[in-house]
Protein backbone atom coordinates (compact mmCIF):
# COMPACT_ATOMS: atom_id res chain seq x y z
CA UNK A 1 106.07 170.44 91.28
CA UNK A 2 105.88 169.97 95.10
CA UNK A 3 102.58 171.54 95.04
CA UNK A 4 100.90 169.21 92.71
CA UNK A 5 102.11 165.96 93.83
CA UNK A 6 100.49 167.66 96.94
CA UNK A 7 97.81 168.13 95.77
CA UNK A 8 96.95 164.72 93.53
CA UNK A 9 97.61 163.09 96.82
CA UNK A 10 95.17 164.98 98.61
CA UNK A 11 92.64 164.00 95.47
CA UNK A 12 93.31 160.61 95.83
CA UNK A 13 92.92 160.54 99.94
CA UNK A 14 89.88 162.29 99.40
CA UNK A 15 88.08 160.30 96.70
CA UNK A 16 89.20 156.99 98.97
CA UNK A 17 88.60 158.52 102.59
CA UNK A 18 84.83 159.86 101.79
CA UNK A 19 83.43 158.74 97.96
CA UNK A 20 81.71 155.46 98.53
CA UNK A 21 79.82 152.86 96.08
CA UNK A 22 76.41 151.88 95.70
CA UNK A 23 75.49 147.60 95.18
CA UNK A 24 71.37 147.58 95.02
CA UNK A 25 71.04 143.66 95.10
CA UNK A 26 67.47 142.16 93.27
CA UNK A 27 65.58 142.09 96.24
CA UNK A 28 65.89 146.15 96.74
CA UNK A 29 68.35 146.03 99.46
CA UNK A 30 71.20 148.84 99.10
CA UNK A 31 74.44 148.64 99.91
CA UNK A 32 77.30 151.24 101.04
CA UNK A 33 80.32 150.03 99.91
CA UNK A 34 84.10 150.19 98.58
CA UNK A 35 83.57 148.19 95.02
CA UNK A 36 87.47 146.75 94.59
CA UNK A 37 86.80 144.31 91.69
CA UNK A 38 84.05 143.47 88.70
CA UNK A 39 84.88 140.92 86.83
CA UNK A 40 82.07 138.47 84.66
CA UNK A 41 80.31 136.49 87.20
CA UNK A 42 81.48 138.35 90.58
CA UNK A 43 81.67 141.62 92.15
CA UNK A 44 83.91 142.03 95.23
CA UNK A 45 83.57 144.63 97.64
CA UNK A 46 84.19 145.75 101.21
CA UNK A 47 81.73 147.32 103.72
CA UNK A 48 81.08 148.16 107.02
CA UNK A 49 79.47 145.99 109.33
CA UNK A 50 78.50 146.58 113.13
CA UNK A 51 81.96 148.73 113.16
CA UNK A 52 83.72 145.68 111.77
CA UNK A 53 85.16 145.95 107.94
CA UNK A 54 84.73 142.53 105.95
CA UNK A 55 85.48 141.71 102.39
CA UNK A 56 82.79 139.60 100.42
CA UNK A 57 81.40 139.24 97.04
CA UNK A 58 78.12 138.56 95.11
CA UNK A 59 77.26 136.75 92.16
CA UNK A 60 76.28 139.82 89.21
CA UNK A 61 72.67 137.69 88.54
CA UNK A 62 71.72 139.06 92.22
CA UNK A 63 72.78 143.18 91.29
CA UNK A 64 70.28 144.87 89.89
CA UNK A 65 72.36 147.81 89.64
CA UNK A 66 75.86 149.18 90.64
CA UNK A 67 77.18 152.75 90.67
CA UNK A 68 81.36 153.81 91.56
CA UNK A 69 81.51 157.11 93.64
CA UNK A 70 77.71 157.34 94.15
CA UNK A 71 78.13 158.32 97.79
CA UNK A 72 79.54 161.45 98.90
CA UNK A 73 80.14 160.39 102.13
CA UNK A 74 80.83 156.74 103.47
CA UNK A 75 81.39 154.21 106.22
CA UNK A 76 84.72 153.31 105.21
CA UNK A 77 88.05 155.05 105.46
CA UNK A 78 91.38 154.08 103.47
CA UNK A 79 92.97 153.24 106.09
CA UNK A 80 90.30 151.04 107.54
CA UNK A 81 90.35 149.07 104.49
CA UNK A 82 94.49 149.38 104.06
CA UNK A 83 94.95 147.63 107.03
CA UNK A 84 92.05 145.08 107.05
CA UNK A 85 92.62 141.73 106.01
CA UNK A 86 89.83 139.23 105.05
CA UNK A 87 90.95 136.27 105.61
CA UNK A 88 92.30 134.19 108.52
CA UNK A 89 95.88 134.28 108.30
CA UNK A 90 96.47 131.26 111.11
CA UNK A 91 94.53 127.27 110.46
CA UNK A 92 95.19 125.11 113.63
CA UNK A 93 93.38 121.49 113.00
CA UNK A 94 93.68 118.92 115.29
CA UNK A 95 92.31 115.81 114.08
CA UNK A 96 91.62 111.73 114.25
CA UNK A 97 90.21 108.91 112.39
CA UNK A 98 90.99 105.28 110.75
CA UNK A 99 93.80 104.15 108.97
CA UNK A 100 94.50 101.50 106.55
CA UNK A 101 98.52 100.82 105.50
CA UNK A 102 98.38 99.72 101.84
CA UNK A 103 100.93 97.12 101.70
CA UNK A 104 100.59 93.90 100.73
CA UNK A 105 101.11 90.97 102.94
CA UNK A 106 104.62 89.35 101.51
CA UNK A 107 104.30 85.40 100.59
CA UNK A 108 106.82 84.71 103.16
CA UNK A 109 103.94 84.79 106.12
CA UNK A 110 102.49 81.14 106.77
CA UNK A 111 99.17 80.76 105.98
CA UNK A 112 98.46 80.50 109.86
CA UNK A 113 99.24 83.95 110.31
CA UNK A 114 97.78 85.56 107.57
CA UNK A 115 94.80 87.08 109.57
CA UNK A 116 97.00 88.22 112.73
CA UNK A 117 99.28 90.13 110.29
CA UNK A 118 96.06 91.35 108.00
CA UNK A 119 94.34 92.83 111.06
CA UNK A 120 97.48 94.86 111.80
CA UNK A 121 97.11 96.63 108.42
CA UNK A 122 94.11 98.36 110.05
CA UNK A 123 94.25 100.99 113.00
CA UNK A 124 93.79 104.63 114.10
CA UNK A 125 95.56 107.54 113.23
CA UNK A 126 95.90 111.14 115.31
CA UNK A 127 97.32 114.47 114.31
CA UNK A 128 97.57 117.66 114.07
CA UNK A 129 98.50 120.88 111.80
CA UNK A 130 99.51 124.12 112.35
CA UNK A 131 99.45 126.25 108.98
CA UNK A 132 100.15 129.91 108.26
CA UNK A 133 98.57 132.06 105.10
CA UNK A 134 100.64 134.46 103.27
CA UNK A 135 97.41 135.66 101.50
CA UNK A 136 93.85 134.23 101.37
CA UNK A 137 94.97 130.90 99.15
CA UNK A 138 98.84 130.19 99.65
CA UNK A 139 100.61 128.96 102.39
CA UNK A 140 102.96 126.96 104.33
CA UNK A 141 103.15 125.08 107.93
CA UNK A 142 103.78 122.32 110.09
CA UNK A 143 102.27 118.80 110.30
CA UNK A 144 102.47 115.90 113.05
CA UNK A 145 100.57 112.75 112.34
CA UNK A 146 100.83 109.37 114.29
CA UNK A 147 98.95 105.93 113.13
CA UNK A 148 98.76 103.02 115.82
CA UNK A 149 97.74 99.84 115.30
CA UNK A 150 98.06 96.37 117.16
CA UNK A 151 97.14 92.84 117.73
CA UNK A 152 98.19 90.01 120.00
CA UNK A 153 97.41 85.85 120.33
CA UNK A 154 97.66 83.01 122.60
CA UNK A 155 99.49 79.24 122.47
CA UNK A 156 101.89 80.09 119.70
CA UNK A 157 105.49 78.66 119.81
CA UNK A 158 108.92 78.99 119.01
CA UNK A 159 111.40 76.48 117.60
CA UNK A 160 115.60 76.04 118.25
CA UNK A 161 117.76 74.57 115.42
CA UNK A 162 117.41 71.25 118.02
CA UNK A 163 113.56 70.99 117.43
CA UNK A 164 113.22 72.42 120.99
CA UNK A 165 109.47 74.33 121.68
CA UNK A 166 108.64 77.05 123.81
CA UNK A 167 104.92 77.83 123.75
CA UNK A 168 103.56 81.31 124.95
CA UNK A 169 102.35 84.98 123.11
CA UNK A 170 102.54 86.94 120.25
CA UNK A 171 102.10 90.57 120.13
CA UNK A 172 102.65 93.87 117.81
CA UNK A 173 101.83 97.34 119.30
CA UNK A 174 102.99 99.39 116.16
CA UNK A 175 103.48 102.69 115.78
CA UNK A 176 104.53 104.58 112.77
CA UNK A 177 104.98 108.71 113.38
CA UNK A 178 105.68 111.65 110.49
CA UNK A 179 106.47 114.76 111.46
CA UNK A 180 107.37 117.67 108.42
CA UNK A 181 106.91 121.12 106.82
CA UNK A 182 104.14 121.22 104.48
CA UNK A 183 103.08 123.62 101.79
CA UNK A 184 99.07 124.50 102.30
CA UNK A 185 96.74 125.66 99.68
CA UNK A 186 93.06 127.19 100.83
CA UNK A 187 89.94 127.56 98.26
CA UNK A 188 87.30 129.44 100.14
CA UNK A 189 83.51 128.88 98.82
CA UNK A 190 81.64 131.78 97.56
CA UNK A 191 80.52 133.31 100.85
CA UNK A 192 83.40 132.46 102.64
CA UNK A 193 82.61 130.41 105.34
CA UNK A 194 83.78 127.03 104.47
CA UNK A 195 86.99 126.01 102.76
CA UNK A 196 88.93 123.03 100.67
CA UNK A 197 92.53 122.61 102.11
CA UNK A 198 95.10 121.07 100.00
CA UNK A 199 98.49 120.20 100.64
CA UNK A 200 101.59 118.12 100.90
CA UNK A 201 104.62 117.43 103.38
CA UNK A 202 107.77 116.59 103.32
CA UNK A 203 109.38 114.85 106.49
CA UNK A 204 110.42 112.25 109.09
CA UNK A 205 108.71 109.17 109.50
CA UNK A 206 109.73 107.01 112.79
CA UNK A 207 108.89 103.71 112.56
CA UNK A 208 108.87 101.58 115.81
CA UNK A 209 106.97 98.10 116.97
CA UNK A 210 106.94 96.65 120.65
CA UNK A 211 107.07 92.89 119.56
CA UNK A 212 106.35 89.62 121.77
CA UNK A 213 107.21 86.25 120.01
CA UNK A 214 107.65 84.26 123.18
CA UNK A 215 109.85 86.67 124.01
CA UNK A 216 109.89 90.42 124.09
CA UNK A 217 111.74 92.41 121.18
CA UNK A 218 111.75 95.80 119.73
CA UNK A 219 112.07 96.75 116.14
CA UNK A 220 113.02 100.22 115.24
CA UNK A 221 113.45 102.28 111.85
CA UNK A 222 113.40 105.30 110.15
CA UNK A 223 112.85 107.18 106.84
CA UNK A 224 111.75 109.62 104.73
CA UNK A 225 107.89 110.40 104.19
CA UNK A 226 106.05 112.60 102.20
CA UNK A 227 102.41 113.27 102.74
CA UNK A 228 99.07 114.26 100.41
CA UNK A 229 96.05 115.69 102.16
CA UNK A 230 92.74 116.63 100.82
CA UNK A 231 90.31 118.50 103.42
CA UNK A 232 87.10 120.20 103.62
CA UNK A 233 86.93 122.72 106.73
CA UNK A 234 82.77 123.54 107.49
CA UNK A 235 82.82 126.86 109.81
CA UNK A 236 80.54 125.87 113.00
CA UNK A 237 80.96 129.62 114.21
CA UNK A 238 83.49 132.89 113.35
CA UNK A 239 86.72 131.27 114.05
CA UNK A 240 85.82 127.19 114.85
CA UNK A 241 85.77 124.83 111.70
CA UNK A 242 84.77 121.31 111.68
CA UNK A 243 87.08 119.35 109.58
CA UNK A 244 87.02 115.93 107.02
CA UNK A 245 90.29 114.91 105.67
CA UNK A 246 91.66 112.13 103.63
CA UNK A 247 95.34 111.76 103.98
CA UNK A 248 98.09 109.60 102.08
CA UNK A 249 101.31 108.79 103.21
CA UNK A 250 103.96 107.44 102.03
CA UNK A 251 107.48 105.72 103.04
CA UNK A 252 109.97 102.90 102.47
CA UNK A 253 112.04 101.20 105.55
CA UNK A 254 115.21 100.17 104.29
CA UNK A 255 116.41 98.65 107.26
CA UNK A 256 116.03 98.61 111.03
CA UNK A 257 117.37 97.99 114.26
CA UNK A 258 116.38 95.06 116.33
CA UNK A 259 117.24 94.59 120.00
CA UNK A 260 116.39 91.70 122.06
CA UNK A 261 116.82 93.10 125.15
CA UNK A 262 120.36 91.86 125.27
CA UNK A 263 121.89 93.16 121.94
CA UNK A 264 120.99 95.81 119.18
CA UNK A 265 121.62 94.24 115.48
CA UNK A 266 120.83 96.62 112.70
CA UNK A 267 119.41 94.58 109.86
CA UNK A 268 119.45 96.01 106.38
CA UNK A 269 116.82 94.64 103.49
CA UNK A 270 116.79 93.58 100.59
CA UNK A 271 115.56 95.06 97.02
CA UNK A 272 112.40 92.52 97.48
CA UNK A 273 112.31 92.77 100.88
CA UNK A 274 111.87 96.73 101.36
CA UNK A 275 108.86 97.28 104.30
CA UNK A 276 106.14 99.53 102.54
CA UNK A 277 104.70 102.23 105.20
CA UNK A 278 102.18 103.45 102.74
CA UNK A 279 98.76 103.86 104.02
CA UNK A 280 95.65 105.97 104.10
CA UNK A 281 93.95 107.97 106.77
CA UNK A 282 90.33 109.23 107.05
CA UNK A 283 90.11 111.49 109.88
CA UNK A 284 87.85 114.19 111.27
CA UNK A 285 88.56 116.89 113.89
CA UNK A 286 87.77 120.73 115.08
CA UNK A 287 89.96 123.45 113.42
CA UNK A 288 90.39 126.96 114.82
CA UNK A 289 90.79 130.49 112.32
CA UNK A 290 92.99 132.90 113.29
């Protein structure tokens, strides 16, 4: 019994180790290859190129003609092809654009202000991802964002309970962070070199706003954010991508803290007064394949 499973094995190695296949594409061109799938529209197959072993396909219209085991002798080895993978298991993008947050502006804002606090809505956004591919479509990774946005003006003024003014500035320097595990899926194009990136994240969002009314405050807050990103990665070279992406998150702030520089107050809000962080992102930026 020994000696047979001996000797199937030493079938098998053989047939993989030295029988190759034969792709002749339309234009005449011949091909010495491993074939590892047919199906209706594609055929996949790996080959041997300047010493390096890649993993492609072509589209059956452009094969004229295909033969298993036609070669007696190949280029590739099984255990070239056991241990070669052909795709990138590692995506780092790095990445910036425009932002817009979604919310609307609440009917408690005098009509004076209505610009100042519509121009905030608008602002920039940088980030940056880190993902890592269990096989060429699925997998999962990590994913910093961080919007900014501001906007300041002159001879505004405060008012006491006594009817007493004090004229000076108003200022916001927002900032609004998320920062979460996300689950990545990658759908390469036919020939492999560019790729549509979906996925989502689940994670921290850090909400905090450097505020002059007169007087300087800060306003603080926290909450949970998930994330939606759709991306298109366009391969410049090997192992350098460059990258559109169009990003949605989304948050709530319950409450926040509030410190005037001589006390902290946490302020909780209401059911109709809940501060949407939702907002878009457009961003471009250089990814790297690993």
């Amino acid at each position: 019994m020994k000696k047979l499973l001996l000797l199937v094995a030493g079938v098998v190695f053989t047939l993989f180790s030295f029988s190759q296949d034969l792709i002749v594409v339309n234009s005449g061109d011949s091909i010495n290859c491993i074939i590892t799938r047919v199906k209706k529209e594609y055929i996949y197959f790996t080959f041997n190129h300047n010493e390096e072993i890649r993993s492609t396909l072509l589209p059956v219209s452009d094969v004229s003609y295909y033969k298993k085991n036609f070669f007696n002798t190949g280029e590739i080895t099984f255990d070239k092809i056991k241990t070669q993978k052909n795709y990138q298991q590692i995506r780092i993008a790095l990445s910036g654009g425009y932002s817009y947050l979604t919310a609307r502006i609440g009917d408690s804002v005098p009509n004076d202000f209505r610009d100042y606090v519509k121009n905030l809505k608008s602002g920039f956004n940088v980030g940056g991802d880190l993902s890592y591919y269990f096989n060429e479509t699925l997998g999962i990774g990590f994913k910093y964002n961080l919007f900014k946005s501001s906007n300041a003006a002159d001879n505004i003024y405060v008012e006491n309970f006594e009817g007493e003014r004090r004229y000076g500035k108003m200022s916001d320097n927002l900032n609004i962070s998320f920062i979460g595990p996300a689950f990545c899926t990658r759908l390469l194009n036919n020939n492999r070199s560019n790729a549509l990136i979906l996925s989502t994240a689940l994670g921290y969002m850090g909400y905090k706003n450097d505020k002059v009314i007169v007087d300087r405050y800060k306003m603080t807050g926290n909450t949970l954010g998930v994330s939606f990103d759709v991306g298109y990665d366009m391969a410049i070279s090997d192992n350098v991508y460059l990258g559109i992406q169009l990003t949605f998150i989304s948050g709530t702030l319950a409450e926040y803290k509030w410190d005037n520089g001589n006390s902290i107050e946490t302020i909780k809000l209401g059911k109709d007064e809940l501060e949407s962080l939702n907002r878009f992102d457009l961003s471009v930026g250089i990814r790297f394949g690993l």
